[in-house]
Protein backbone atom coordinates (compact mmCIF):
# COMPACT_ATOMS: atom_id res chain seq x y z
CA UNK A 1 -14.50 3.79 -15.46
CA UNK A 2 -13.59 1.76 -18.37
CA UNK A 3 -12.92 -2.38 -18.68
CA UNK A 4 -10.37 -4.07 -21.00
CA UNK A 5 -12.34 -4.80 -23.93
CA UNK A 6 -15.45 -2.28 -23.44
CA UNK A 7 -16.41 -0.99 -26.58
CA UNK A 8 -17.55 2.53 -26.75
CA UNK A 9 -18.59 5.02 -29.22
CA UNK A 10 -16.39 8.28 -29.04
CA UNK A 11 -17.66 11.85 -29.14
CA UNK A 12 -16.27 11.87 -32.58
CA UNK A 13 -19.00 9.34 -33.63
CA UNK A 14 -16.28 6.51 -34.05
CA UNK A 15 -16.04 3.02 -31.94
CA UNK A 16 -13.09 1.98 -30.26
CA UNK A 17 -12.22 -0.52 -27.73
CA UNK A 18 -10.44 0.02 -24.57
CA UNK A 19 -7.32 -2.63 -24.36
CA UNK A 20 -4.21 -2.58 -21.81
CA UNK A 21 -0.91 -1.52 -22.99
CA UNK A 22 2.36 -2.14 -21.33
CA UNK A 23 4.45 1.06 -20.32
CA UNK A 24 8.10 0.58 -20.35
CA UNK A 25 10.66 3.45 -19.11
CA UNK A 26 14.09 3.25 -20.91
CA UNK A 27 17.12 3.53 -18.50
CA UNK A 28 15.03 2.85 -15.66
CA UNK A 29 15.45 -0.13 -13.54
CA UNK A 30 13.84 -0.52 -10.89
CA UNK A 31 9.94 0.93 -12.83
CA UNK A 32 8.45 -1.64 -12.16
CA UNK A 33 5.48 -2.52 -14.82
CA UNK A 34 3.07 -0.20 -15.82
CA UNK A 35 -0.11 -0.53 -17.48
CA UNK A 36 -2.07 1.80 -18.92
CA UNK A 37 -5.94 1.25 -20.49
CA UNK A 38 -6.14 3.48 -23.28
CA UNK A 39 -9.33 3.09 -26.34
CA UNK A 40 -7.83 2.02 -30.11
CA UNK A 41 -10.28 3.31 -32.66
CA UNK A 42 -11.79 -0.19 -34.51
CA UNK A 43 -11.00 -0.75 -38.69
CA UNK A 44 -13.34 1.12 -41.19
CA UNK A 45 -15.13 -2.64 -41.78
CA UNK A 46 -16.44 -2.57 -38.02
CA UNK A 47 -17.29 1.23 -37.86
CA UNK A 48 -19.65 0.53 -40.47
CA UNK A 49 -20.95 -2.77 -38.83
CA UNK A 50 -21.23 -1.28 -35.63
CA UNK A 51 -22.95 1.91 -36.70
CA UNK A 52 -25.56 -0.98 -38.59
CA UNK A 53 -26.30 -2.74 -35.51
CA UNK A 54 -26.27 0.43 -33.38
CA UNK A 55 -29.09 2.10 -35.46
CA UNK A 56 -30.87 -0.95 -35.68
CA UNK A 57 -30.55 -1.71 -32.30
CA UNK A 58 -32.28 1.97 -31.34
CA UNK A 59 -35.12 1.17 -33.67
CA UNK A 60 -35.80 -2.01 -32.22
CA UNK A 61 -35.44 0.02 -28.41
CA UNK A 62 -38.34 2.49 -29.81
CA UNK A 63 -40.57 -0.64 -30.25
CA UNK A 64 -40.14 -1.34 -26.78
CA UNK A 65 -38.36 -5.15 -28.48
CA UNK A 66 -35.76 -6.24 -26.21
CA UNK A 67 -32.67 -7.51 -28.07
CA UNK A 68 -29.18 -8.91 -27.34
CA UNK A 69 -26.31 -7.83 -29.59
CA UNK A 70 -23.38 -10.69 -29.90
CA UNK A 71 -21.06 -10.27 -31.99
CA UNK A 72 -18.15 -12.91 -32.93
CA UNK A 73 -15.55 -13.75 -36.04
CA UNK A 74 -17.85 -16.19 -37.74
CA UNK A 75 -21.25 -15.12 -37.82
CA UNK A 76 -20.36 -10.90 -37.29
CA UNK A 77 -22.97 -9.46 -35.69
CA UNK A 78 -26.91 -10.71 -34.80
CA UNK A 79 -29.44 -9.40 -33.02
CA UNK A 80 -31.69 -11.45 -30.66
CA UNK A 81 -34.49 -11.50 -28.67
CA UNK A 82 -33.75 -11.45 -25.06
CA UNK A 83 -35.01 -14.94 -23.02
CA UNK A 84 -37.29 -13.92 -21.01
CA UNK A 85 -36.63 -14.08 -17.26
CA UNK A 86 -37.74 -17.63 -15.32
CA UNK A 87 -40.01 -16.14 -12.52
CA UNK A 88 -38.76 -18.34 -9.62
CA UNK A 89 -41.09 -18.74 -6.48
């Protein structure tokens, strides 16, 4: 089951991002609102980003390195080291 916002990499190879759409039915009054969650295949500028992190990402993974991916408007996208969990007694 998919989330608004997931991002996921298709069969096809390419990323997309799941995002709600409104449904409306012309000449149909009483409808109601309906919703659908349906994945919109990201620019060519963030299929090559993403494929960048994804591969380094997997090299990283083969080291046995555990890193976060963020990703925002300013910075694009880094890759850091996870904190490591408190052990609480």
């Amino acid at each position: 089951m998919a989330y608004d916002g997931e991002l996921v990499k298709m069969e096809n190879g390419r990323w997309a991002r799941f995002q709600r759409c409104r449904v409306y039915r012309p000449g149909v009054e009483d409808a109601g609102e309906t919703m659908l969650l349906i994945a919109v295949e990201l620019e060519e500028r963030y299929q090559r980003m993403l494929d960048a992190v994804s591969d380094s990402l997997a090299q990283y993974r083969r080291q046995g390195i555990p890193v976060q991916v963020r990703m925002d408007e300013v910075q694009g996208v880094t890759l850091q080291p996870e904190q490591a969990s408190a052990n609480l007694h």
